[in-house]
N, C-alpha and C. Protein backbone atom coordinates (compact mmCIF):
# COMPACT_ATOMS: atom_id res chain seq x y z
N UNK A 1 -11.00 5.27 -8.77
CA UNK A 1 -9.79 5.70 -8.12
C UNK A 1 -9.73 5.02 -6.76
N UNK A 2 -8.73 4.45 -5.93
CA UNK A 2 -8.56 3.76 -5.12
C UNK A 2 -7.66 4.48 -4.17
N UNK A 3 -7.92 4.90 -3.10
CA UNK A 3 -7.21 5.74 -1.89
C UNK A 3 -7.35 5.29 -0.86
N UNK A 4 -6.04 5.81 0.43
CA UNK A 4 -6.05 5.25 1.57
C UNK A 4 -6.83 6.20 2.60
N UNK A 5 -7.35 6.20 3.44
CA UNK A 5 -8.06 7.45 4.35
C UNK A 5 -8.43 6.79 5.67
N UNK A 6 -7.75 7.68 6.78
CA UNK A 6 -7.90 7.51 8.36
C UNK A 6 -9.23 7.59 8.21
N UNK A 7 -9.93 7.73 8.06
CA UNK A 7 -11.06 8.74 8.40
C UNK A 7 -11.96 8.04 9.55
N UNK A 8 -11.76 6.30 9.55
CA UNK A 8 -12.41 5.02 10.28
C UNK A 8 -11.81 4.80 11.41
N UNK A 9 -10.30 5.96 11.51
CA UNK A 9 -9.72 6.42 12.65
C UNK A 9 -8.59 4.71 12.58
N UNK A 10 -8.11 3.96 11.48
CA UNK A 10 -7.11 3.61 11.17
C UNK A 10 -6.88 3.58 9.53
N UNK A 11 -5.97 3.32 8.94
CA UNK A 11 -5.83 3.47 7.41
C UNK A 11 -6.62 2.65 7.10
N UNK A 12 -7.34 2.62 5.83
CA UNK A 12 -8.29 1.48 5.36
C UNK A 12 -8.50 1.98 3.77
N UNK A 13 -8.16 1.12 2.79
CA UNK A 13 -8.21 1.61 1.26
C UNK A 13 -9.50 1.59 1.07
N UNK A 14 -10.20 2.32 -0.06
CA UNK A 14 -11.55 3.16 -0.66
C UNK A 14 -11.25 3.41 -2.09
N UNK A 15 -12.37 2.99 -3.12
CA UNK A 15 -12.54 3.63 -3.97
C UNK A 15 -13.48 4.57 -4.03
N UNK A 16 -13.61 5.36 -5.24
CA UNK A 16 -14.41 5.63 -5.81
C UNK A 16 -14.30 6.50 -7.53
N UNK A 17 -15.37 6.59 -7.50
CA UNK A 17 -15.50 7.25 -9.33
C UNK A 17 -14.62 8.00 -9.42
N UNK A 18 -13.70 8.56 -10.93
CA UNK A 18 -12.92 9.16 -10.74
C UNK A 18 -13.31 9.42 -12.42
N UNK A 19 -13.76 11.19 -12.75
CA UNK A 19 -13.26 12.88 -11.61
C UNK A 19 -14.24 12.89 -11.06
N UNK A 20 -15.48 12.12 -10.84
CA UNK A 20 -16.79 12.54 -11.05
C UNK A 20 -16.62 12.98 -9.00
N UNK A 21 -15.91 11.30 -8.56
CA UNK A 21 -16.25 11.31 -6.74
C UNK A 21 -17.57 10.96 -6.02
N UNK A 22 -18.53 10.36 -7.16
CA UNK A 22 -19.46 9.78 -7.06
C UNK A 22 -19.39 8.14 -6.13
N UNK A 23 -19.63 8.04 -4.86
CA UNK A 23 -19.96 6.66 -4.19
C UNK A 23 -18.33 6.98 -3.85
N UNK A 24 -18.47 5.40 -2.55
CA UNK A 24 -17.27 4.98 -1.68
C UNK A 24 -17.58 3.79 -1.45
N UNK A 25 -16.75 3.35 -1.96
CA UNK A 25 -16.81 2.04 -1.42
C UNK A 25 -15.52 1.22 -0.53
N UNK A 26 -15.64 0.99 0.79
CA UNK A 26 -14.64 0.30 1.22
C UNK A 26 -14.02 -1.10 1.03
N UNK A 27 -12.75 -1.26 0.91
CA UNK A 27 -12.10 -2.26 -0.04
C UNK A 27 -11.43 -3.46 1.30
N UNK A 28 -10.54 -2.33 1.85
CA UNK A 28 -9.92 -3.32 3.52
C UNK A 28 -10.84 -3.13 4.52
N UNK A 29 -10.50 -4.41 5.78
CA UNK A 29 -10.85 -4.05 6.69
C UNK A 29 -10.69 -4.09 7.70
N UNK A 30 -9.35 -4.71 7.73
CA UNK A 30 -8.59 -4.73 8.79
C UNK A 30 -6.66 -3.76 8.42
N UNK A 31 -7.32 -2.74 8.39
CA UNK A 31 -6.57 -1.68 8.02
C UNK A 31 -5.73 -1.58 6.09
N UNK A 32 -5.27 -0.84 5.78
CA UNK A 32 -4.25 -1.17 4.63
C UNK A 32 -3.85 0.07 3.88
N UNK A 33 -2.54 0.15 3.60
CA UNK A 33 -1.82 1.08 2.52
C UNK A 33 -1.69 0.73 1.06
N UNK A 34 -1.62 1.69 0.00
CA UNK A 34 -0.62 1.59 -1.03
C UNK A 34 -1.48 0.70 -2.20
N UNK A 35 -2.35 0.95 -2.12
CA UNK A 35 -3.69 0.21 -3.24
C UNK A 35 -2.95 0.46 -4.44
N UNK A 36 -2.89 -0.91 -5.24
CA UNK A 36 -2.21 -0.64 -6.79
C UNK A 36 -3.44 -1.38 -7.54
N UNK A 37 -3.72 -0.72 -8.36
CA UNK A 37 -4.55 -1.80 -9.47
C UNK A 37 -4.27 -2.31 -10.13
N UNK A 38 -4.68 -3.61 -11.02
CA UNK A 38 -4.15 -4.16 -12.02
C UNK A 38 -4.62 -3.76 -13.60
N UNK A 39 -3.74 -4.06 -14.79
CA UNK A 39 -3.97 -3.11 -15.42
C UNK A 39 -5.13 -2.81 -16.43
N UNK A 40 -6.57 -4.03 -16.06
CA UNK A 40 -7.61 -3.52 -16.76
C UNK A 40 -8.38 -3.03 -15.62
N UNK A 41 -8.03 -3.08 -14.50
CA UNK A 41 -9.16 -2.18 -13.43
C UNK A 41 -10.08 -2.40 -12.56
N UNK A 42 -9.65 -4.36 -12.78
CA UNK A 42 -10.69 -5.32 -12.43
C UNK A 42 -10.47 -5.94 -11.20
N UNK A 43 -9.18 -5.45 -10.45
CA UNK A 43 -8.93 -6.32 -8.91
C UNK A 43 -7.79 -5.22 -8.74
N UNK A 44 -7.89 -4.99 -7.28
CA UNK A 44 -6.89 -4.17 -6.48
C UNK A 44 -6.06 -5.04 -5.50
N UNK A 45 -4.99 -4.35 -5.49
CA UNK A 45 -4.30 -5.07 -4.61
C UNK A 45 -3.33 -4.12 -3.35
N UNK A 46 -3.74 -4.59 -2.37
CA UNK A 46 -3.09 -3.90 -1.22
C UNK A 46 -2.37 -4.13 0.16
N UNK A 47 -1.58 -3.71 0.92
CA UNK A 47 -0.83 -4.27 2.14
C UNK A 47 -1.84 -3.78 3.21
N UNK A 48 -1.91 -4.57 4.45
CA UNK A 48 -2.43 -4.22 4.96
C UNK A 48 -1.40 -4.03 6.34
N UNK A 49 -1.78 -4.13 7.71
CA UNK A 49 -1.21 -2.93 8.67
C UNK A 49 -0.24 -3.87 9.55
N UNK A 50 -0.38 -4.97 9.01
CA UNK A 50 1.31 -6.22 9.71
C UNK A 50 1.78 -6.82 8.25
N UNK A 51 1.81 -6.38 7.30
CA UNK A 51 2.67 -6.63 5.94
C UNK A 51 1.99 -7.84 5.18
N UNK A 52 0.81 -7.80 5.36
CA UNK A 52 -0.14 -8.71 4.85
C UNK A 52 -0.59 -8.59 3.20
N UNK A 53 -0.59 -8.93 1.97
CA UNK A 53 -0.65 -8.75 0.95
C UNK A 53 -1.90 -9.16 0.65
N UNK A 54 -3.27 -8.14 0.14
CA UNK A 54 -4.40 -9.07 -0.10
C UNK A 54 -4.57 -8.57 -1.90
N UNK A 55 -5.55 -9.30 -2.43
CA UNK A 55 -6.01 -8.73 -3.46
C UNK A 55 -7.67 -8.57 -3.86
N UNK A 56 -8.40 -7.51 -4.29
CA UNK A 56 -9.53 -7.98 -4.24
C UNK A 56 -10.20 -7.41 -5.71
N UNK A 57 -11.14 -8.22 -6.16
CA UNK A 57 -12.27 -8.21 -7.04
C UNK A 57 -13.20 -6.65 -7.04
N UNK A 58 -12.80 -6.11 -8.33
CA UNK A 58 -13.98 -4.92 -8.04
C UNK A 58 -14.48 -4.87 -9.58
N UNK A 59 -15.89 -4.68 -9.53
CA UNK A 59 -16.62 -5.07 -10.58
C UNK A 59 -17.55 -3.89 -10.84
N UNK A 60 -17.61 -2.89 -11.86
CA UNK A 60 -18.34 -2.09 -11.70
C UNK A 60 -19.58 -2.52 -12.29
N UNK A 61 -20.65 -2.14 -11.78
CA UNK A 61 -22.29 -2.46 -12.29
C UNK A 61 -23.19 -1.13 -12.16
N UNK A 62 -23.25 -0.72 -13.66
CA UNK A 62 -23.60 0.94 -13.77
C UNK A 62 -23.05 1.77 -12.86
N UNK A 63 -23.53 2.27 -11.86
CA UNK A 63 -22.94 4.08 -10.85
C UNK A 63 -22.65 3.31 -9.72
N UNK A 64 -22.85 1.46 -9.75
CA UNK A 64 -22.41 0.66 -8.63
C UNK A 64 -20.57 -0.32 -8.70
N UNK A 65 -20.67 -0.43 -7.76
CA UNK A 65 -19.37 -0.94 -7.56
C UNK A 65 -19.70 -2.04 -6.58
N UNK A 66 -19.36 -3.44 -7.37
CA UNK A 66 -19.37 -4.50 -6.23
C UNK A 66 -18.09 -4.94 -5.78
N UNK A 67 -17.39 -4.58 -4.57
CA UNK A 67 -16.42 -5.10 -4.14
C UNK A 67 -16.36 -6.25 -3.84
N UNK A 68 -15.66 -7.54 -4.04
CA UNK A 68 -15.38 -8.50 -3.45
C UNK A 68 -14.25 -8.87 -2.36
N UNK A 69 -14.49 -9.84 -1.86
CA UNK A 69 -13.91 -10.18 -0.13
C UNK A 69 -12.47 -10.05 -0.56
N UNK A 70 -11.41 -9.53 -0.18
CA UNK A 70 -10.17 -9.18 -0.05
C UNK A 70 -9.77 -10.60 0.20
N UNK A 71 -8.55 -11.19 -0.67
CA UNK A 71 -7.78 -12.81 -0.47
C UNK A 71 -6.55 -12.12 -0.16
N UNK A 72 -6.36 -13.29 1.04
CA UNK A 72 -4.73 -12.84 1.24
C UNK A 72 -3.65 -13.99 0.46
N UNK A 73 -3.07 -12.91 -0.09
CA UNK A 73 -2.07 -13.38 -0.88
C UNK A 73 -0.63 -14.05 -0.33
N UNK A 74 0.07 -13.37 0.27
CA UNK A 74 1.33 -13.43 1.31
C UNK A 74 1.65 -12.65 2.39
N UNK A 75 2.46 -12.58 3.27
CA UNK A 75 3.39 -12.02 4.23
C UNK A 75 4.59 -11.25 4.08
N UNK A 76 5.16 -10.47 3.99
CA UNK A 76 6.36 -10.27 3.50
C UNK A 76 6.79 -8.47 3.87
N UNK A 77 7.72 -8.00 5.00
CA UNK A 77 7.80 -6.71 5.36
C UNK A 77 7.76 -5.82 4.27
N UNK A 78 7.32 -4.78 4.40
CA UNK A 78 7.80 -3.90 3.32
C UNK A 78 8.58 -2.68 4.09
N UNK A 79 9.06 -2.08 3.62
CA UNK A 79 9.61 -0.57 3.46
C UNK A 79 8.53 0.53 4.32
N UNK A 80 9.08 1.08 5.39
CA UNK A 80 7.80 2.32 5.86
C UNK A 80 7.60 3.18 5.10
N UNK A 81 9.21 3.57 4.04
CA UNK A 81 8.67 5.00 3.85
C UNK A 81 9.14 4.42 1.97
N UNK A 82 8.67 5.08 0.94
CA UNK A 82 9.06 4.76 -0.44
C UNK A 82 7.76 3.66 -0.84
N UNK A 83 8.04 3.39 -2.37
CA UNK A 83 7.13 2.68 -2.83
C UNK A 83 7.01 1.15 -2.28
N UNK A 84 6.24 0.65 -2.01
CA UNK A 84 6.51 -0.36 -1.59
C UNK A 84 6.44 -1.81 -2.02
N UNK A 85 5.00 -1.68 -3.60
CA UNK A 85 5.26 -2.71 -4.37
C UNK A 85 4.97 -2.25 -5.75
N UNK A 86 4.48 -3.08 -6.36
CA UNK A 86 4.05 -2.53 -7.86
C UNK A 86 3.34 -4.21 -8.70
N UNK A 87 2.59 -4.06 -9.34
CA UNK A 87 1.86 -5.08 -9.39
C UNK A 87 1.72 -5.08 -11.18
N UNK A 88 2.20 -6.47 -12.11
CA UNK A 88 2.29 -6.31 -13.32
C UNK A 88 0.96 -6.20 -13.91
N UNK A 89 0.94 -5.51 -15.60
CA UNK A 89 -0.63 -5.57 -15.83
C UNK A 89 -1.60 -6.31 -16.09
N UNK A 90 -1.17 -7.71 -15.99
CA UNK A 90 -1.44 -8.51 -15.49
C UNK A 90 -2.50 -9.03 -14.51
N UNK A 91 -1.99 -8.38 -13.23
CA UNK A 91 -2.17 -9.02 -12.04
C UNK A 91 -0.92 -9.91 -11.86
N UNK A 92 -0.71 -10.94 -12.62
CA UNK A 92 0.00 -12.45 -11.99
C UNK A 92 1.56 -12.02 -11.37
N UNK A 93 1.83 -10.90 -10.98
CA UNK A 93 3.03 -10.67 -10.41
C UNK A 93 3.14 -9.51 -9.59
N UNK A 94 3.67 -9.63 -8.20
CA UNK A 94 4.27 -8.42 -7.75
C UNK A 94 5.84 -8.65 -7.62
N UNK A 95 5.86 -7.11 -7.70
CA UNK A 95 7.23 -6.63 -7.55
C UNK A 95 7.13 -5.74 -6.20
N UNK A 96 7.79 -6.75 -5.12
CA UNK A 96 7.81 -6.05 -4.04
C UNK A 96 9.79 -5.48 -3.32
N UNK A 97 9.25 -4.27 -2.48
CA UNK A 97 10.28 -3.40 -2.36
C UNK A 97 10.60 -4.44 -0.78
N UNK A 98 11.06 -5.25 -0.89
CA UNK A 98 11.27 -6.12 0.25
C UNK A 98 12.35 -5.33 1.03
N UNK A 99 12.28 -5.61 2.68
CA UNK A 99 13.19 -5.05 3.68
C UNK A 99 13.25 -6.30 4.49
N UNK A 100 14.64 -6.60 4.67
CA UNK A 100 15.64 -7.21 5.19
C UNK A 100 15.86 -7.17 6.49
N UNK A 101 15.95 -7.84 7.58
CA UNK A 101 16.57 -7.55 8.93
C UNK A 101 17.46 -6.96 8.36
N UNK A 102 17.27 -6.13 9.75
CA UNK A 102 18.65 -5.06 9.44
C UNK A 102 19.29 -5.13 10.62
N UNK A 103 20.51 -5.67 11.08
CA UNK A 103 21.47 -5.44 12.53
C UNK A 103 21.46 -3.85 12.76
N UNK A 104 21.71 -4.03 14.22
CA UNK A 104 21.66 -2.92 14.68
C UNK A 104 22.25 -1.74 14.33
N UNK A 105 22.92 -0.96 13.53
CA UNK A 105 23.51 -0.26 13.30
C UNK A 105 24.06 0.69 14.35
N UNK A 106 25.11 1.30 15.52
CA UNK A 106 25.32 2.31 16.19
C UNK A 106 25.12 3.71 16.05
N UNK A 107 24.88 4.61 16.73
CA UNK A 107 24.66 5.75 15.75
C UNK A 107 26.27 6.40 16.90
N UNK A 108 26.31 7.21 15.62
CA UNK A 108 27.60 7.85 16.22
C UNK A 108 27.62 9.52 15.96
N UNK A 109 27.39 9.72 17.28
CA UNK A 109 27.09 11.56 17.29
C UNK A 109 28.68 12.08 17.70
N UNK A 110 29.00 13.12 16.49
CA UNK A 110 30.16 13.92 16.14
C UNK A 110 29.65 15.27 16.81
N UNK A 111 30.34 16.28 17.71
CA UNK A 111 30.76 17.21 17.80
C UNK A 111 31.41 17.90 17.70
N UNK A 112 31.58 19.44 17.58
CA UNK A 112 32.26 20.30 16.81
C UNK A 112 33.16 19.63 15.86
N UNK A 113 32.43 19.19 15.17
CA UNK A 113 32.38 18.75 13.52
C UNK A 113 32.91 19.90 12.88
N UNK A 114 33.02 21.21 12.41
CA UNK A 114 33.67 21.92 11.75
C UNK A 114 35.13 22.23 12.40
N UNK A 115 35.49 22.09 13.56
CA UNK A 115 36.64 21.93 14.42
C UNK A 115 37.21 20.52 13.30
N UNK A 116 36.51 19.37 13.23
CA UNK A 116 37.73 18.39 12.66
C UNK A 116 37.69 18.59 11.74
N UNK A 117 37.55 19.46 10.55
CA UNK A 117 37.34 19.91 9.12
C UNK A 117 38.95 20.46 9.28
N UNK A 118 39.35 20.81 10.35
CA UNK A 118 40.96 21.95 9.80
C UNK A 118 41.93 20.88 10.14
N UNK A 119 41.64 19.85 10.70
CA UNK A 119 42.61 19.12 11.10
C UNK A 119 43.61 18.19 9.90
């Protein structure tokens, strides 16, 4: 199982055994969200904390887990809040939730708002 946890006092992805919760092994290390695996179980892939895309090698060897060095893949903003990519089973593709400059938008604060409801 592959999770994100402050605990290093910034985000940083972690596996471990899953239901058992046996071992930890750290995956990033220069921070990262949103760990997706690919679909035999054999490399993770994750953003890290300036929109950095890495992927890495995890190899289980009996109750051990050898992580390999995280490759960075691309650059590319994502989304703060919602899913942000999704990775085919494969591996050889992401599907990322890309975000766009966005112009400034104004914000425009309405008062007595139920006042212009009768109008």
């Amino acid at each position: 199982m592959a999770y994100q946890s402050d605990e290093s006092g910034q985000p940083e992805i972690y596996i471990t055994s899953f239901p058992e919760g046996k071992g930890k092994w750290r995956v990033s290390s220069g921070g990262g969200f949103w760990p997706v695996w690919r679909g035999d179980g054999k490399e993770l892939f994750y953003v890290d904390l300036h929109d950095d895309f890495f992927a890495c090698v995890v190899i289980p060897k009996g109750s051990e887990i050898e992580v390999g060095t995280p490759q960075h893949l691309f650059h590319t903003p994502v989304p703060a809040v919602g899913v942000a990519f999704d990775v085919s089973s494969d591996g050889k593709r992401l599907l990322v939730n890309h975000v766009e400059e966005e112009a400034q938008v104004p914000l425009q604060l309405v008062t007595n708002w139920p006042g212009q409801l009768k109008k």
